[in-house]
C-alpha atoms as a PDB file:
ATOM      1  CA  UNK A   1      -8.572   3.176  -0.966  1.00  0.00           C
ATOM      2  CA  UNK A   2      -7.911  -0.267  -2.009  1.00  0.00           C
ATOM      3  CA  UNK A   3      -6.550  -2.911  -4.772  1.00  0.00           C
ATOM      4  CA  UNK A   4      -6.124  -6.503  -5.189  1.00  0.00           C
ATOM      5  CA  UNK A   5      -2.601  -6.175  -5.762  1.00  0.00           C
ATOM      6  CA  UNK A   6      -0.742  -4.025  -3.382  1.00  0.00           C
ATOM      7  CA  UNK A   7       1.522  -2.272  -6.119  1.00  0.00           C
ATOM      8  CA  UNK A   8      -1.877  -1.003  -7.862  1.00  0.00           C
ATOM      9  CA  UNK A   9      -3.554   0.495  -4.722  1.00  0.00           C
ATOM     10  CA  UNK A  10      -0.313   2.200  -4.176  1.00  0.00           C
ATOM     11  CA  UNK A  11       0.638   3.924  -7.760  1.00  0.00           C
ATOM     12  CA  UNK A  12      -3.168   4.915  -7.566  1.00  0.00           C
ATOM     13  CA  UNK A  13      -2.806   6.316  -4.048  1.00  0.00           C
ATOM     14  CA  UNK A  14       0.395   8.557  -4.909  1.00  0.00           C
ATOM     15  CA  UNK A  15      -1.419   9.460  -8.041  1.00  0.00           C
ATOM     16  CA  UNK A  16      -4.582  10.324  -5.826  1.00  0.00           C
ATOM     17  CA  UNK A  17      -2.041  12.241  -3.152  1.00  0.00           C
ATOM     18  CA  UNK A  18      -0.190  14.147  -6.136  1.00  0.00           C
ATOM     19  CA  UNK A  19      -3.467  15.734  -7.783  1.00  0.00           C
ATOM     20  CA  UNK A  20      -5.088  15.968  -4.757  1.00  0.00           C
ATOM     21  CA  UNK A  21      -2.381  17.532  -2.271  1.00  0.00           C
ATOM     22  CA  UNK A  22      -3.994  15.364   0.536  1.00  0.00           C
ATOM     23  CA  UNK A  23      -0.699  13.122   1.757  1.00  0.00           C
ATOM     24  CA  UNK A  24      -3.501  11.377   3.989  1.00  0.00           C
ATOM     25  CA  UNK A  25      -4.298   9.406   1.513  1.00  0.00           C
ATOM     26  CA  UNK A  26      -3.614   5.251   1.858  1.00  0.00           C
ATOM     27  CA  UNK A  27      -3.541   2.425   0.056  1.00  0.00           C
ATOM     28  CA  UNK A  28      -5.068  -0.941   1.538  1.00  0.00           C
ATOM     29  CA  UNK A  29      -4.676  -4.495  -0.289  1.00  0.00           C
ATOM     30  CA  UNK A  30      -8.393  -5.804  -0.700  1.00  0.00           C
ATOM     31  CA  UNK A  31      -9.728  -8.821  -2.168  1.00  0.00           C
ATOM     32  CA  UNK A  32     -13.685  -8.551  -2.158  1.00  0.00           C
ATOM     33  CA  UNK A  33     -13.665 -12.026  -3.702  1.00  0.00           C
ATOM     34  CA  UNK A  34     -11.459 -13.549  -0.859  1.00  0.00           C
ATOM     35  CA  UNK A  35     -12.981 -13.840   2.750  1.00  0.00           C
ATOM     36  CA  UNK A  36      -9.510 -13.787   4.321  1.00  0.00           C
ATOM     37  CA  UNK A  37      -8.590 -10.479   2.286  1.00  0.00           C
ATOM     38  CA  UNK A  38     -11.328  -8.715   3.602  1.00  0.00           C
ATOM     39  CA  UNK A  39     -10.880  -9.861   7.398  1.00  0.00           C
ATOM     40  CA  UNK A  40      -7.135  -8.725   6.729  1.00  0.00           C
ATOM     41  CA  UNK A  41      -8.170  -5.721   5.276  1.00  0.00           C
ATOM     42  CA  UNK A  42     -10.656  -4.635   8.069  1.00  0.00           C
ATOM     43  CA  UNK A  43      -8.083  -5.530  10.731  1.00  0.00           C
ATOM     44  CA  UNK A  44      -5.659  -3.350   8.874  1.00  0.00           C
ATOM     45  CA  UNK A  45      -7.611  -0.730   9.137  1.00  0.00           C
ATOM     46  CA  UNK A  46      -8.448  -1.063  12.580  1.00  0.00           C
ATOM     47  CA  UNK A  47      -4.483  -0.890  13.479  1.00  0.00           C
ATOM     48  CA  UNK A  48      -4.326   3.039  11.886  1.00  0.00           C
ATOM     49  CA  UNK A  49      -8.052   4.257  12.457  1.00  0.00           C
ATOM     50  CA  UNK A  50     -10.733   4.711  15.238  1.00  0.00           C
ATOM     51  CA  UNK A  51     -13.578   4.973  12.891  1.00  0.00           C
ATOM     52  CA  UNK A  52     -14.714   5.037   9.349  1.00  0.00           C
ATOM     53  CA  UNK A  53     -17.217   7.630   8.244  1.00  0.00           C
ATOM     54  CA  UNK A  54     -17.981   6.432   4.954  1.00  0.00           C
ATOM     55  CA  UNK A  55     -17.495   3.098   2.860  1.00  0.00           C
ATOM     56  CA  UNK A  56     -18.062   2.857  -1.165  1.00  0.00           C
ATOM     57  CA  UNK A  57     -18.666  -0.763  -1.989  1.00  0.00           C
ATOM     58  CA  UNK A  58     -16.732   0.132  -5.748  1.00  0.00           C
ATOM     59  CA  UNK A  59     -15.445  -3.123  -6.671  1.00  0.00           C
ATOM     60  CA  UNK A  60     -16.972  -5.324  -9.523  1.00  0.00           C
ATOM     61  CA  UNK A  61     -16.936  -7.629 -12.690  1.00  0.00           C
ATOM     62  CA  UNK A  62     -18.908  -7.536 -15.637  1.00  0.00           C
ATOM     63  CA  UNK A  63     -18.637 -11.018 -18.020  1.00  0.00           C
ATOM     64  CA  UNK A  64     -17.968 -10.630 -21.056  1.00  0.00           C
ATOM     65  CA  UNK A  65     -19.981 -12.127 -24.186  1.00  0.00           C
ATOM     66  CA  UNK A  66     -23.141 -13.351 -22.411  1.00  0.00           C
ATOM     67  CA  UNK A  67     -26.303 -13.947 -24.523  1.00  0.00           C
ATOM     68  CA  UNK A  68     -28.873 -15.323 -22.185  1.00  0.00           C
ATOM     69  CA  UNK A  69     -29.615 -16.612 -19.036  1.00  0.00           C
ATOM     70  CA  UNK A  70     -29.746 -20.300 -20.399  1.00  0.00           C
ATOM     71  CA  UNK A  71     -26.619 -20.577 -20.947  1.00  0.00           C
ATOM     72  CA  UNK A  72     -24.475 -18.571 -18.679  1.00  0.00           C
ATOM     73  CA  UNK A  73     -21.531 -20.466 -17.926  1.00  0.00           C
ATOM     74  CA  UNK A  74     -21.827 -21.338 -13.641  1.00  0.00           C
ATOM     75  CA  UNK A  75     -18.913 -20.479 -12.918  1.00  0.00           C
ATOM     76  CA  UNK A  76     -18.961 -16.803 -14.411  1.00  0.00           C
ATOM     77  CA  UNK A  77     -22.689 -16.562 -12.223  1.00  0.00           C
ATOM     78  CA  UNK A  78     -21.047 -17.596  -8.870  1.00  0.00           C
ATOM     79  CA  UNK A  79     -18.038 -15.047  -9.670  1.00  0.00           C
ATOM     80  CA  UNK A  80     -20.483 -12.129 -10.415  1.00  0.00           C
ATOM     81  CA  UNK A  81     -22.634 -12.931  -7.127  1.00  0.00           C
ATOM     82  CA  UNK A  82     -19.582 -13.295  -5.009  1.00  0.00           C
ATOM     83  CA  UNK A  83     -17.984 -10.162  -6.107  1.00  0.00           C
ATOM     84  CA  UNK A  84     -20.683  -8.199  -7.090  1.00  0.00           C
ATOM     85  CA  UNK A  85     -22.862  -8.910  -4.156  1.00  0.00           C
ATOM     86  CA  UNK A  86     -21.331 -10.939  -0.997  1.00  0.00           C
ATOM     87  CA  UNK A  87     -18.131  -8.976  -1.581  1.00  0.00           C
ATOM     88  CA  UNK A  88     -19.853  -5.611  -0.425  1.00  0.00           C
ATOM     89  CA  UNK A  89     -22.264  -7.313   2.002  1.00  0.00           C
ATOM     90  CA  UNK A  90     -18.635  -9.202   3.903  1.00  0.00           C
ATOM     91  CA  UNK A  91     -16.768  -5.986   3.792  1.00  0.00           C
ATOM     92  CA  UNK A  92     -19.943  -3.823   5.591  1.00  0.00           C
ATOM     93  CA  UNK A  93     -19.944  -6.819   8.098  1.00  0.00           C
ATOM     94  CA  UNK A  94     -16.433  -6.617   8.820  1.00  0.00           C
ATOM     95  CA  UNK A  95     -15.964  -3.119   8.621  1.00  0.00           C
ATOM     96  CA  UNK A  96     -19.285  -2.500  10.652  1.00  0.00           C
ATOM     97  CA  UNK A  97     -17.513  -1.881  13.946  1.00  0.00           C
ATOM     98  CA  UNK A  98     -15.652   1.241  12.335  1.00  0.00           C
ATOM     99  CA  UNK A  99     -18.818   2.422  10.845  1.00  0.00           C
ATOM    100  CA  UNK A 100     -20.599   2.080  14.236  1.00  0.00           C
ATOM    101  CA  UNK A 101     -17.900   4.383  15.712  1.00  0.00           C
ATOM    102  CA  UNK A 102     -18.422   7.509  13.011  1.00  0.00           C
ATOM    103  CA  UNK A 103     -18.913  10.539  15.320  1.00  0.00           C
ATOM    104  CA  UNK A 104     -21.303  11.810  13.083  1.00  0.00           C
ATOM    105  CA  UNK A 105     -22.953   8.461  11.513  1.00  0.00           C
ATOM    106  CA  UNK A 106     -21.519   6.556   9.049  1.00  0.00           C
ATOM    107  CA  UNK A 107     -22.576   6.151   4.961  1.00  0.00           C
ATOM    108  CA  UNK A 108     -22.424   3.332   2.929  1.00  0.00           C
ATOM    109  CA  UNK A 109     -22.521   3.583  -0.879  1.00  0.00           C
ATOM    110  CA  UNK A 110     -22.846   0.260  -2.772  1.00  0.00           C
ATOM    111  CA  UNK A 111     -22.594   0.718  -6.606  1.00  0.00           C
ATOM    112  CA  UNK A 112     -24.760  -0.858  -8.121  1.00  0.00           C
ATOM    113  CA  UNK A 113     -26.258  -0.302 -12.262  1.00  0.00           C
ATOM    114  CA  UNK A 114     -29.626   0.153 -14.147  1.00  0.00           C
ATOM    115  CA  UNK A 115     -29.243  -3.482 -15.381  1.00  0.00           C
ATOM    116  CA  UNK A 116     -30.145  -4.519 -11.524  1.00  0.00           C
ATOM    117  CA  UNK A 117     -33.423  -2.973 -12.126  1.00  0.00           C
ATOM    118  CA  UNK A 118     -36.247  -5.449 -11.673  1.00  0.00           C
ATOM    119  CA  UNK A 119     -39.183  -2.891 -13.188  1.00  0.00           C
ATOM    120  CA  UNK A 120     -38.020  -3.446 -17.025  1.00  0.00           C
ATOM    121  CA  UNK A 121     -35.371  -6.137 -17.072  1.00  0.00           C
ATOM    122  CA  UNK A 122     -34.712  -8.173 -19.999  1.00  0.00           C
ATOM    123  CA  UNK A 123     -32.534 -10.848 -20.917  1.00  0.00           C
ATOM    124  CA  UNK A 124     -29.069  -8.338 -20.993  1.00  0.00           C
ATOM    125  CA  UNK A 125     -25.616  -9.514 -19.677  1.00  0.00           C
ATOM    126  CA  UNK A 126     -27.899 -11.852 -17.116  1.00  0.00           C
ATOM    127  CA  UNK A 127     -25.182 -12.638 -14.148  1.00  0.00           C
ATOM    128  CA  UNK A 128     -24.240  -9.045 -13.933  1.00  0.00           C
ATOM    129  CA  UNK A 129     -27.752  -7.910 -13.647  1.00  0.00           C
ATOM    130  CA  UNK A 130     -28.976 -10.792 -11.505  1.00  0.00           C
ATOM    131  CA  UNK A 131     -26.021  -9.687  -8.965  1.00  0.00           C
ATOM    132  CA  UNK A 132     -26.610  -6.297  -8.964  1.00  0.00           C
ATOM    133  CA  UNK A 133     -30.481  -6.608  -8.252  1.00  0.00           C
ATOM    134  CA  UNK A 134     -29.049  -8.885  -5.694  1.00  0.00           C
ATOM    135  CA  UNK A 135     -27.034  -6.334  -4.306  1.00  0.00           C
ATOM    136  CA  UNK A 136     -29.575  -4.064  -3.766  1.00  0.00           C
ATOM    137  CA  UNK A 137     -31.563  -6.103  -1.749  1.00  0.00           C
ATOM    138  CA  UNK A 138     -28.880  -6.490   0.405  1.00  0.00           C
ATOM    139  CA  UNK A 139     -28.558  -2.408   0.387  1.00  0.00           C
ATOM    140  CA  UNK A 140     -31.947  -2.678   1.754  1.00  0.00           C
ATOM    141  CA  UNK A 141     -31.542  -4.875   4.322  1.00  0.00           C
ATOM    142  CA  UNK A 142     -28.600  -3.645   5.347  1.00  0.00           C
ATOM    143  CA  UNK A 143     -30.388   0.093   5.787  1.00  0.00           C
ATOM    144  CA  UNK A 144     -32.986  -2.176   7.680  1.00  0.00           C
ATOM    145  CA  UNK A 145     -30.530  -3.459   9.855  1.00  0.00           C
ATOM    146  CA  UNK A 146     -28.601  -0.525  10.095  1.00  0.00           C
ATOM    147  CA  UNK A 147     -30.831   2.033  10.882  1.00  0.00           C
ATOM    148  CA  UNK A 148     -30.408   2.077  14.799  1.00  0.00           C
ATOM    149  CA  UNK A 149     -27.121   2.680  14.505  1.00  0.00           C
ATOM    150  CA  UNK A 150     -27.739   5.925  12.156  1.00  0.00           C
ATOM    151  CA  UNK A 151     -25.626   4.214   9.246  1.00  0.00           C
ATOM    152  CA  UNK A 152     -27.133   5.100   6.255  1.00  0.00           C
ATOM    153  CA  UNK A 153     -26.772   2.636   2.986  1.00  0.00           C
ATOM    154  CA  UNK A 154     -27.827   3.326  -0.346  1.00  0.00           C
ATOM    155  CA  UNK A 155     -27.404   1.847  -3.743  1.00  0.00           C
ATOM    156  CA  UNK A 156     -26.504   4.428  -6.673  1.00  0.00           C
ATOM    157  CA  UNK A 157     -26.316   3.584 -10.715  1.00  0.00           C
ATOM    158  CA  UNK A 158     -23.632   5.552 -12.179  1.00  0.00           C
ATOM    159  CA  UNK A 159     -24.687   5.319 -15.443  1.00  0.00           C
ATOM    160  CA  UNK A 160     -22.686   3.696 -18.166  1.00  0.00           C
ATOM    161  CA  UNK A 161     -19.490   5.746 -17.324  1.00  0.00           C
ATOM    162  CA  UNK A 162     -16.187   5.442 -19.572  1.00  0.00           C
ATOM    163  CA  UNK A 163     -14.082   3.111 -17.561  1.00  0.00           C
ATOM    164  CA  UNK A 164     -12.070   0.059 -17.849  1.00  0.00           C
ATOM    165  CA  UNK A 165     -14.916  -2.049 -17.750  1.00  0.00           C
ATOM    166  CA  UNK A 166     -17.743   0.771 -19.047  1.00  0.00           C
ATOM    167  CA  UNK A 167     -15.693   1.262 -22.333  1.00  0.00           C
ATOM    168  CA  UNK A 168     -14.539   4.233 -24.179  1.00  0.00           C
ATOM    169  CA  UNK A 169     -18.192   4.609 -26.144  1.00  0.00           C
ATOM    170  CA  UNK A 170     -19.578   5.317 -22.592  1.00  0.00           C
ATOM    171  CA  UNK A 171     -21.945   8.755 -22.363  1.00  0.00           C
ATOM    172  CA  UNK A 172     -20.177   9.704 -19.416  1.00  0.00           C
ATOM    173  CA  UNK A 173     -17.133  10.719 -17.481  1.00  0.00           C
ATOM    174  CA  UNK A 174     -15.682   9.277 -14.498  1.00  0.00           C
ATOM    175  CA  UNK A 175     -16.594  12.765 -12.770  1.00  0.00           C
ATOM    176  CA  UNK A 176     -20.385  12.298 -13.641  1.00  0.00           C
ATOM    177  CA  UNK A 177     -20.446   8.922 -13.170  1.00  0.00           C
ATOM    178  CA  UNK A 178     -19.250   9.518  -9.270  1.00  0.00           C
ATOM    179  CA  UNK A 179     -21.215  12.764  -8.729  1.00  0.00           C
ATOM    180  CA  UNK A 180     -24.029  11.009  -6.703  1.00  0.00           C
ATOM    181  CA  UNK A 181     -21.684   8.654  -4.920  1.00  0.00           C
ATOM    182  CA  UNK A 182     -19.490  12.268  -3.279  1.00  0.00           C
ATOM    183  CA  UNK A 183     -23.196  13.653  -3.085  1.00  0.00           C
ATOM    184  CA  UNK A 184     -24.020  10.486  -1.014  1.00  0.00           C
ATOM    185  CA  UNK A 185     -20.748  10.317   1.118  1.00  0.00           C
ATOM    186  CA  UNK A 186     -20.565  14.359   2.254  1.00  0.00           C
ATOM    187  CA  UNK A 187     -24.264  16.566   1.355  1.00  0.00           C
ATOM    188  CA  UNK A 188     -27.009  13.995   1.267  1.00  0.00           C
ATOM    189  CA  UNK A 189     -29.263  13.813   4.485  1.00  0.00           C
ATOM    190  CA  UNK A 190     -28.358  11.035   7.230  1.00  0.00           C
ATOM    191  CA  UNK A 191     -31.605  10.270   6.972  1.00  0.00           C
ATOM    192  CA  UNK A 192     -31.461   9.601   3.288  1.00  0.00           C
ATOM    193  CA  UNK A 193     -31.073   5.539   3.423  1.00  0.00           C
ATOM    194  CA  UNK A 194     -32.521   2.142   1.403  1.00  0.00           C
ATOM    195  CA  UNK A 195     -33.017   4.033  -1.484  1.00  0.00           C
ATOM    196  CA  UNK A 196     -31.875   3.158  -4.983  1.00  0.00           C
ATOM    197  CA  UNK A 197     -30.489   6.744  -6.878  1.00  0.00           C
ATOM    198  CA  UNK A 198     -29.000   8.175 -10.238  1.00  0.00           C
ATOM    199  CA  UNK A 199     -27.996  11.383 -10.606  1.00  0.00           C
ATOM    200  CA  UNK A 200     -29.344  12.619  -7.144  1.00  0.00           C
ATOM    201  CA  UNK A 201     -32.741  11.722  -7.437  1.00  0.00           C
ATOM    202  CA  UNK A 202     -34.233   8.040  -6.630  1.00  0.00           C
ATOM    203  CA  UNK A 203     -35.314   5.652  -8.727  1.00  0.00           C
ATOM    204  CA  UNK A 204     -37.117   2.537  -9.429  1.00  0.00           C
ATOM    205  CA  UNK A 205     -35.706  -0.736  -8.104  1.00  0.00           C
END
């Protein structure tokens, strides 16, 4: 697992290794924002593992107080697309010979939101949305891309789940909010890839 700041990825990993009972558990200092984080990261990783079986592209930002996509502020637009969507597209590249080396093929899980959804999107929080319909087109091209190598890569909407960012009026729980991602990462098909899901089932992009 992984944290900007190394003292965060590490009280979360011992809480993680506590409930859990797994000691296997690590903690990893990751930037998505940073280019040099994430070849640090992926190098790290490489020095303690052979392969990597599944990667969840977690990490995001959601500005706060937009009204309208004429007058985002730039700089808040170029933050959301660089964490929101190169973040996860740099750490697949990097992490990509890992994934290539999963005995059984590899999953990647980018997580993405119903705001990203082209079919009815209206002028709501408009960097966050524009990055996350972003993402998934990079979730498809990535399957594309990936698909010779049986790595499959999906997108999944959570939901509006009761987080840090999601808020304590969310409708949902951190353990419904992540059902389809552990669905995703350990029961869904291989061959289940470029699709765009919530709760289980696919939906419109």
């Amino acid at each position: 697992m992984t944290a900007r700041d190394p003292a965060d990825a590490e009280k979360a990993a011992t809480e993680i290794r506590q409930d859990s009972g797994n000691d296997a558990v690590e903690a990893l200092t990751l930037d998505v924002a940073n280019g040099a984080s994430i070849v640090a990261a992926a190098e790290a990783f490489g020095e303690r593992h052979d392969h990597l079986d599944v990667l969840v592209n977690n990490a995001g930002i959601f500005p706060e107080g937009e009204t309208s996509i004429l007058d985002v502020d730039s700089k808040a637009l170029f933050l959301s697309l660089t964490t929101n969507t190169l973040g996860p597209l740099l750490v697949t590249r990097f992490f990509r010979p890992w994934l290539e080396k999963a005995p059984e093929g590899a999953r990647i899980i980018n997580l993405s939101s119903g705001l990203g959804q082209l079919y009815d999107m209206e002028d709501v929080a408009p960097t966050y949305s524009i990055s996350k319909t972003a993402l998934n087109a990079v979730t498809r091209q990535l399957s594309a891309a990936l698909k010779g190598k049986n790595i499959a890569v999906n997108s999944v909407c959570p939901g509006w789940v009761r987080t840090d960012m999601g808020g304590e009026n969310a409708t949902r729980s951190v353990a419904e909010g992540a059902d389809t991602v552990v669905w995703l990462a350990s029961e869904a098909p291989q061959s289940l890839s470029g699709e765009f899901l919530r709760d289980r089932e696919s939906i419109p992009w």
